[in-house]
C-alpha atoms as a PDB file:
ATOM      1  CA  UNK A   1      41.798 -28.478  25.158  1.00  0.00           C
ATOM      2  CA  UNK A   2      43.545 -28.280  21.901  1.00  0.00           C
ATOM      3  CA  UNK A   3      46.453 -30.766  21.334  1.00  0.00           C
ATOM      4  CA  UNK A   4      50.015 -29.174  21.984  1.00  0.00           C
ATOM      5  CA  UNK A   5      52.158 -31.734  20.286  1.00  0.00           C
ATOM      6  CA  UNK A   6      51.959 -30.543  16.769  1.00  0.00           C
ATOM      7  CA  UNK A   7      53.732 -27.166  18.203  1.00  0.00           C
ATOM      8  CA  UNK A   8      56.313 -29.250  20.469  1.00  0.00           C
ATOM      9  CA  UNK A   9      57.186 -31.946  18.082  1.00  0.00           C
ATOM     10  CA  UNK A  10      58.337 -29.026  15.516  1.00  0.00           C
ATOM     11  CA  UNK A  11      60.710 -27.435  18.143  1.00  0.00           C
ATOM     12  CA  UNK A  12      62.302 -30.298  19.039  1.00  0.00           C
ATOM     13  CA  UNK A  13      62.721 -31.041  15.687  1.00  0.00           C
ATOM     14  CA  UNK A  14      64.393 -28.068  15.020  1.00  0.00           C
ATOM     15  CA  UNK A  15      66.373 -27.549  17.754  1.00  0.00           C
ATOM     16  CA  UNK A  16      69.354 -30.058  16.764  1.00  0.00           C
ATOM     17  CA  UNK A  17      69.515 -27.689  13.029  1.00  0.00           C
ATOM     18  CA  UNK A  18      69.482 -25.136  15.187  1.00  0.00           C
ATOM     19  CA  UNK A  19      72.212 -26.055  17.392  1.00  0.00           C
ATOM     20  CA  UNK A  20      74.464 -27.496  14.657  1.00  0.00           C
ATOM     21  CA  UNK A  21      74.067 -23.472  12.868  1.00  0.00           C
ATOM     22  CA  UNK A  22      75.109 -21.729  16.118  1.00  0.00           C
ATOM     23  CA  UNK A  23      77.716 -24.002  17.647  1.00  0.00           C
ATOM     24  CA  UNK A  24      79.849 -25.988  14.273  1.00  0.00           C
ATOM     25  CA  UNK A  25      80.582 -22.913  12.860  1.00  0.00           C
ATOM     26  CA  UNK A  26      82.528 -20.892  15.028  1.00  0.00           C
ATOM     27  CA  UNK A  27      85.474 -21.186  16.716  1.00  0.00           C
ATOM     28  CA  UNK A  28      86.028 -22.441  20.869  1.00  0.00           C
ATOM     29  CA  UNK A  29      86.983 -19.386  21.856  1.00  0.00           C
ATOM     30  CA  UNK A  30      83.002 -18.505  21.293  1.00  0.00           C
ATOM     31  CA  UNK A  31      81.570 -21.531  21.589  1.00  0.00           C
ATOM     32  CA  UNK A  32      83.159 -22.275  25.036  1.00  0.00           C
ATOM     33  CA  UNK A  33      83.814 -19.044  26.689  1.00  0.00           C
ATOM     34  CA  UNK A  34      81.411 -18.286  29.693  1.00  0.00           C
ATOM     35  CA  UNK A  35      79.663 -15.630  29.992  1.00  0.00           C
ATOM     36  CA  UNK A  36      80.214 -14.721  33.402  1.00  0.00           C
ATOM     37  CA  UNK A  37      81.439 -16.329  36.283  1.00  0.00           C
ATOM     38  CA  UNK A  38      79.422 -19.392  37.030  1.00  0.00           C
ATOM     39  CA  UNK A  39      76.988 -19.216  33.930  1.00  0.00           C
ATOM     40  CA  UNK A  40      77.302 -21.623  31.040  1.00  0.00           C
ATOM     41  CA  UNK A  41      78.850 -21.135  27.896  1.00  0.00           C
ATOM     42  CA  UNK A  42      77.391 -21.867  24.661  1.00  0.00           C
ATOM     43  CA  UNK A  43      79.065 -25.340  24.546  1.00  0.00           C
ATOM     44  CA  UNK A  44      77.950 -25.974  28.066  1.00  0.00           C
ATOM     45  CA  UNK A  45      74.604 -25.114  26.875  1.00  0.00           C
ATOM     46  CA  UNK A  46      74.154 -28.213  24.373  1.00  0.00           C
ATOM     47  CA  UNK A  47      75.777 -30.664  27.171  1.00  0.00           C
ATOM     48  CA  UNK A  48      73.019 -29.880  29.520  1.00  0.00           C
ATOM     49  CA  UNK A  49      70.209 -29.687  26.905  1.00  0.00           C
ATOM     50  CA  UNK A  50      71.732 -33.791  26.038  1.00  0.00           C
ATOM     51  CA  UNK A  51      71.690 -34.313  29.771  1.00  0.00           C
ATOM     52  CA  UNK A  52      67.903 -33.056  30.397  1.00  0.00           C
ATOM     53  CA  UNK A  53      66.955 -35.102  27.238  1.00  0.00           C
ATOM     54  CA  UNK A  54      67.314 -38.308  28.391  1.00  0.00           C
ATOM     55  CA  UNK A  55      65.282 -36.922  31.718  1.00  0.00           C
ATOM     56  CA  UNK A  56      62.836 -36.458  29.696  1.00  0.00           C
ATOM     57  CA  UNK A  57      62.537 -39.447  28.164  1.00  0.00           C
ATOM     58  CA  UNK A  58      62.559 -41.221  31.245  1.00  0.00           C
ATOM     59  CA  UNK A  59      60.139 -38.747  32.738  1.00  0.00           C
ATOM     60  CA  UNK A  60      57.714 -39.496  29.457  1.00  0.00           C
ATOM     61  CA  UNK A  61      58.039 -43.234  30.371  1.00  0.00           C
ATOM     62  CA  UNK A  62      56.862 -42.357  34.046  1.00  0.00           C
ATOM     63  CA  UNK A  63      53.909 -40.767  33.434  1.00  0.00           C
ATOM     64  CA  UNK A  64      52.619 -43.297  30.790  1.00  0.00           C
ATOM     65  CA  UNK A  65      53.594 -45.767  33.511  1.00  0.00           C
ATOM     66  CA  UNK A  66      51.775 -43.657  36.013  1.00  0.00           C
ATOM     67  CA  UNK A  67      54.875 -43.543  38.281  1.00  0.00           C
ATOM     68  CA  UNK A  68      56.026 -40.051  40.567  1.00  0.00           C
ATOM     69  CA  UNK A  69      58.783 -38.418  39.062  1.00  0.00           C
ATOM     70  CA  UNK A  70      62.376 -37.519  41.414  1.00  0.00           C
ATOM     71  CA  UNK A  71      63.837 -34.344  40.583  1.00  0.00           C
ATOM     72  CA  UNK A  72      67.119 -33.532  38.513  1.00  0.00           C
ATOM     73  CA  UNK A  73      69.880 -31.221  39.344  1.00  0.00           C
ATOM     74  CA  UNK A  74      71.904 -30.035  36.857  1.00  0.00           C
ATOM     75  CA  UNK A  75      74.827 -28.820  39.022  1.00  0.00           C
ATOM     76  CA  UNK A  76      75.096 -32.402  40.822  1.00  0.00           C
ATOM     77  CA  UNK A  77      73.918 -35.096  38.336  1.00  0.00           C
ATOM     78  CA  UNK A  78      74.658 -33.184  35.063  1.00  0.00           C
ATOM     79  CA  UNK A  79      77.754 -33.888  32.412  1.00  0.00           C
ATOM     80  CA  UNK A  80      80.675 -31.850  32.707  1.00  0.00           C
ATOM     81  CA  UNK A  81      81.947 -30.152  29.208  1.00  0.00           C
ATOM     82  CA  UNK A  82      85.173 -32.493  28.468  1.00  0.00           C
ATOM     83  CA  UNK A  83      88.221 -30.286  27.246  1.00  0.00           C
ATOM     84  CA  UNK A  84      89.073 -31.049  23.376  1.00  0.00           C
ATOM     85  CA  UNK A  85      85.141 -32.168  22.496  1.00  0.00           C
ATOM     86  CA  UNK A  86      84.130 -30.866  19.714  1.00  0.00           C
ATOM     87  CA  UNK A  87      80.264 -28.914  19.649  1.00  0.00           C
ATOM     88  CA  UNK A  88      79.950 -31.294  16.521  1.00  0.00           C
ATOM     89  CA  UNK A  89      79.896 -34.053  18.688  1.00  0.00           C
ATOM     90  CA  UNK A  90      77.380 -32.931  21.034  1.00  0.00           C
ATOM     91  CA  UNK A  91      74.810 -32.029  18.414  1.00  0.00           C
ATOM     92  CA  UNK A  92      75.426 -35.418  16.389  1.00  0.00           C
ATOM     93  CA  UNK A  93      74.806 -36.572  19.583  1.00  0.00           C
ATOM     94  CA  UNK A  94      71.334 -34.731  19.927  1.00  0.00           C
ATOM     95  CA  UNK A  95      70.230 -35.398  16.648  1.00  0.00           C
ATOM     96  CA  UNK A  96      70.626 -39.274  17.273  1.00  0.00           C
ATOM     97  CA  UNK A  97      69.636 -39.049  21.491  1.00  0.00           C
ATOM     98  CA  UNK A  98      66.191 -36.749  20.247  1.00  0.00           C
ATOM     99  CA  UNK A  99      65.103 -39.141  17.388  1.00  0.00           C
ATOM    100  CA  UNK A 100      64.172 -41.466  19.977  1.00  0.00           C
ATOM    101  CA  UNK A 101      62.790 -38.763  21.722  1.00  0.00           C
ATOM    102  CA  UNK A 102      60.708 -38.017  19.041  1.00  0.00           C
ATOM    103  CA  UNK A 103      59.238 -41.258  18.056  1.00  0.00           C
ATOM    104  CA  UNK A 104      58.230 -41.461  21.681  1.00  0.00           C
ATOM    105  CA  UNK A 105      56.355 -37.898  21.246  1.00  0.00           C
ATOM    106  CA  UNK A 106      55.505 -39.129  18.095  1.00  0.00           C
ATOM    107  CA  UNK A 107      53.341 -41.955  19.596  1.00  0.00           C
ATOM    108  CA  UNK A 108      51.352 -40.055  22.221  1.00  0.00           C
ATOM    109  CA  UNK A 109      47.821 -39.546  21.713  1.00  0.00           C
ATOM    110  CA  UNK A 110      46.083 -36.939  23.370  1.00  0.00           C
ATOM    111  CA  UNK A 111      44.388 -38.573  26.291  1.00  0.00           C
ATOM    112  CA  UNK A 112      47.574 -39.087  27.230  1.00  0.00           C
ATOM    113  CA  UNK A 113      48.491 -35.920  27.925  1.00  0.00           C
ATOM    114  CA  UNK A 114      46.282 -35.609  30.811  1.00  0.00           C
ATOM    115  CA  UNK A 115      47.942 -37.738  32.794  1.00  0.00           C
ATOM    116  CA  UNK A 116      49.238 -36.850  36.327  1.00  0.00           C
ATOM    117  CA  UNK A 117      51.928 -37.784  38.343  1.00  0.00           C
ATOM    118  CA  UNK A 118      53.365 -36.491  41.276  1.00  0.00           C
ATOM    119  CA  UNK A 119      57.033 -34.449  40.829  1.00  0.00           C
ATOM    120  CA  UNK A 120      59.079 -34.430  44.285  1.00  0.00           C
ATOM    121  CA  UNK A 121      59.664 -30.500  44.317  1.00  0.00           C
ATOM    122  CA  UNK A 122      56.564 -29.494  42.244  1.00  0.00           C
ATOM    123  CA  UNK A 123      53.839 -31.352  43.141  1.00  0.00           C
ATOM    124  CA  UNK A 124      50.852 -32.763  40.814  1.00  0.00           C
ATOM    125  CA  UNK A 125      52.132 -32.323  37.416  1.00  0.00           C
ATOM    126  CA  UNK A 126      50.296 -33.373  33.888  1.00  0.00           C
ATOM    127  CA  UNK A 127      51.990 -34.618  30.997  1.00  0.00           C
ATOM    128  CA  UNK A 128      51.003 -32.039  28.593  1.00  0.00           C
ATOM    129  CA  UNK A 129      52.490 -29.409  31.345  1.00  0.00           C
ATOM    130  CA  UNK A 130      56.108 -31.358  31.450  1.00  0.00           C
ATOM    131  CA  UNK A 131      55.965 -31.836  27.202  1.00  0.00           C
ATOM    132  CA  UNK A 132      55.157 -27.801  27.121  1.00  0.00           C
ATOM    133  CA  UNK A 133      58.150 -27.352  29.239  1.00  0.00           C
ATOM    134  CA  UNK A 134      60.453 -29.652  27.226  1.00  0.00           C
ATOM    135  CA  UNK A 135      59.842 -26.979  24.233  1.00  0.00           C
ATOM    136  CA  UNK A 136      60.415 -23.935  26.171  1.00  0.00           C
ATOM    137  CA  UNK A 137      63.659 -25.450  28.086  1.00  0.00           C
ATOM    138  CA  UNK A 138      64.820 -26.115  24.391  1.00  0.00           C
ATOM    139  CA  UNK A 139      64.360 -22.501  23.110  1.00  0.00           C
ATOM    140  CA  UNK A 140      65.844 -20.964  26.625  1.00  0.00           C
ATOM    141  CA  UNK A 141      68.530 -22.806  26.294  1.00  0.00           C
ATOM    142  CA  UNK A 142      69.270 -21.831  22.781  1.00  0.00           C
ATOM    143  CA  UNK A 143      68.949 -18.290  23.890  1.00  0.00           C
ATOM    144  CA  UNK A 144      71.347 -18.261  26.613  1.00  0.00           C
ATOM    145  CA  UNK A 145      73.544 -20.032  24.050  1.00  0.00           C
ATOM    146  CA  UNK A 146      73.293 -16.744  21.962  1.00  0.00           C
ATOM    147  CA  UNK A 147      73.705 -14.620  25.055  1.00  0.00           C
ATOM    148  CA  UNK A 148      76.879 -16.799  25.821  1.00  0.00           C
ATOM    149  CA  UNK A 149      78.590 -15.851  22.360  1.00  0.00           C
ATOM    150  CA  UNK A 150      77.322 -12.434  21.987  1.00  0.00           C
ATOM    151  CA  UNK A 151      79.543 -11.117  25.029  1.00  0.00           C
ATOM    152  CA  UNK A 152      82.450 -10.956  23.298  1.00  0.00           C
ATOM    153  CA  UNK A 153      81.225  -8.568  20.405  1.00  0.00           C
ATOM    154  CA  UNK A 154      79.238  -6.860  23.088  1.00  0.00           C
ATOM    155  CA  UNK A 155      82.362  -6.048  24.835  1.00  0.00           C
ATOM    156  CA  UNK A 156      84.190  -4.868  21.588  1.00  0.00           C
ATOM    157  CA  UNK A 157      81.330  -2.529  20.217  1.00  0.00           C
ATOM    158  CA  UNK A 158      82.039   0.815  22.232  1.00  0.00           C
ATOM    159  CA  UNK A 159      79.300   3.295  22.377  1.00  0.00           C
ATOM    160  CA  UNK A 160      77.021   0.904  21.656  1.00  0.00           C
ATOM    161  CA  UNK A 161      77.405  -1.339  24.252  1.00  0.00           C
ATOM    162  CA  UNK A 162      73.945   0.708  25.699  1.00  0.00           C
ATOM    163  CA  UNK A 163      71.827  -1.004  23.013  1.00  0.00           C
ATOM    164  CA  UNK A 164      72.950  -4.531  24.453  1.00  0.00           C
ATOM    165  CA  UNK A 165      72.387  -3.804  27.928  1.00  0.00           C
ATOM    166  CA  UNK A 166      69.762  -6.271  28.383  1.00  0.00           C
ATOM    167  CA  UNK A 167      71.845  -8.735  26.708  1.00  0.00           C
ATOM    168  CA  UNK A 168      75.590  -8.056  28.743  1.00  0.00           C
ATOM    169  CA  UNK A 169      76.554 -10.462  31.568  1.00  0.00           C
ATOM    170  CA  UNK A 170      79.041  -9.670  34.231  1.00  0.00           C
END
């Protein structure tokens, strides 16, 4: 099997630049407006990626420990988006919370990777499967983000609101 952590390290790497482009730049009523009722706005986005991050550092630390791993709900154990907090201060906090992160990834070697544990609503799991995950949540995340701000140009864009189907939320 080749070694996924080349590929993984360089997403979570870029994430926080990533992050810092879509969210410092624009204005709250973007960057905090939900998309629908119930879904998360852009803002809202970065406070659960920070959440999940340090559930995945302890979740890194179980498997090299060879301990099960409980399961995380965002709705009831997440961070709730304070009123007034800047998105700058959410990704300053990710760049500082995922260089730890990193230097953990950082010191994996592959054997590792093939480590199992059990998770308490998925069953068997193997590190390389949780690390692959870690990547994708990051880039899903980043794409509802986008989704998130795109509504309100969506909405203002007339006849072409039919190209953006895809992308429109409630």
């Amino acid at each position: 099997m080749s070694n996924p952590l080349p590929n993984i390290l360089l997403v979570l790497q870029t994430s926080p630049t990533r992050w810092g482009t879509l969210l410092q730049r624009f204005p709250p009523e973007l960057t905090t407006a939900r998309p629908a009722h119930e879904e998360w706005s852009a803002a809202e986005c970065l406070l659960h990626v920070l959440d999940v991050e340090l559930v995945f550092q302890e979740r890194v630390r179980a498997f090299i420990a060879g301990r099960d791993l409980s399961a995380f709900d965002p709705d009831s154990e997440g961070s709730k988006l304070e009123p007034g907090v800047s998105p700058g201060v959410l990704v300053n906090r990710l760049v500082q919370i995922r260089a730890g992160s990193l230097l953990m990834l950082e010191d994996l070697v592959p054997a590792e990777l093939e480590k199992k544990v059990l998770h308490a609503e998925l069953g068997p799991v193997l590190l390389r499967e949780m690390v692959n995950e870690w990547a994708a949540h990051d880039l899903a995340h980043i794409i509802q983000a986008e989704e998130a701000m795109m509504q309100s140009f969506i909405a203002g864009c007339g006849p072409w609101q039919q190209f953006f189907t895809r992308h429109k939320k409630g």
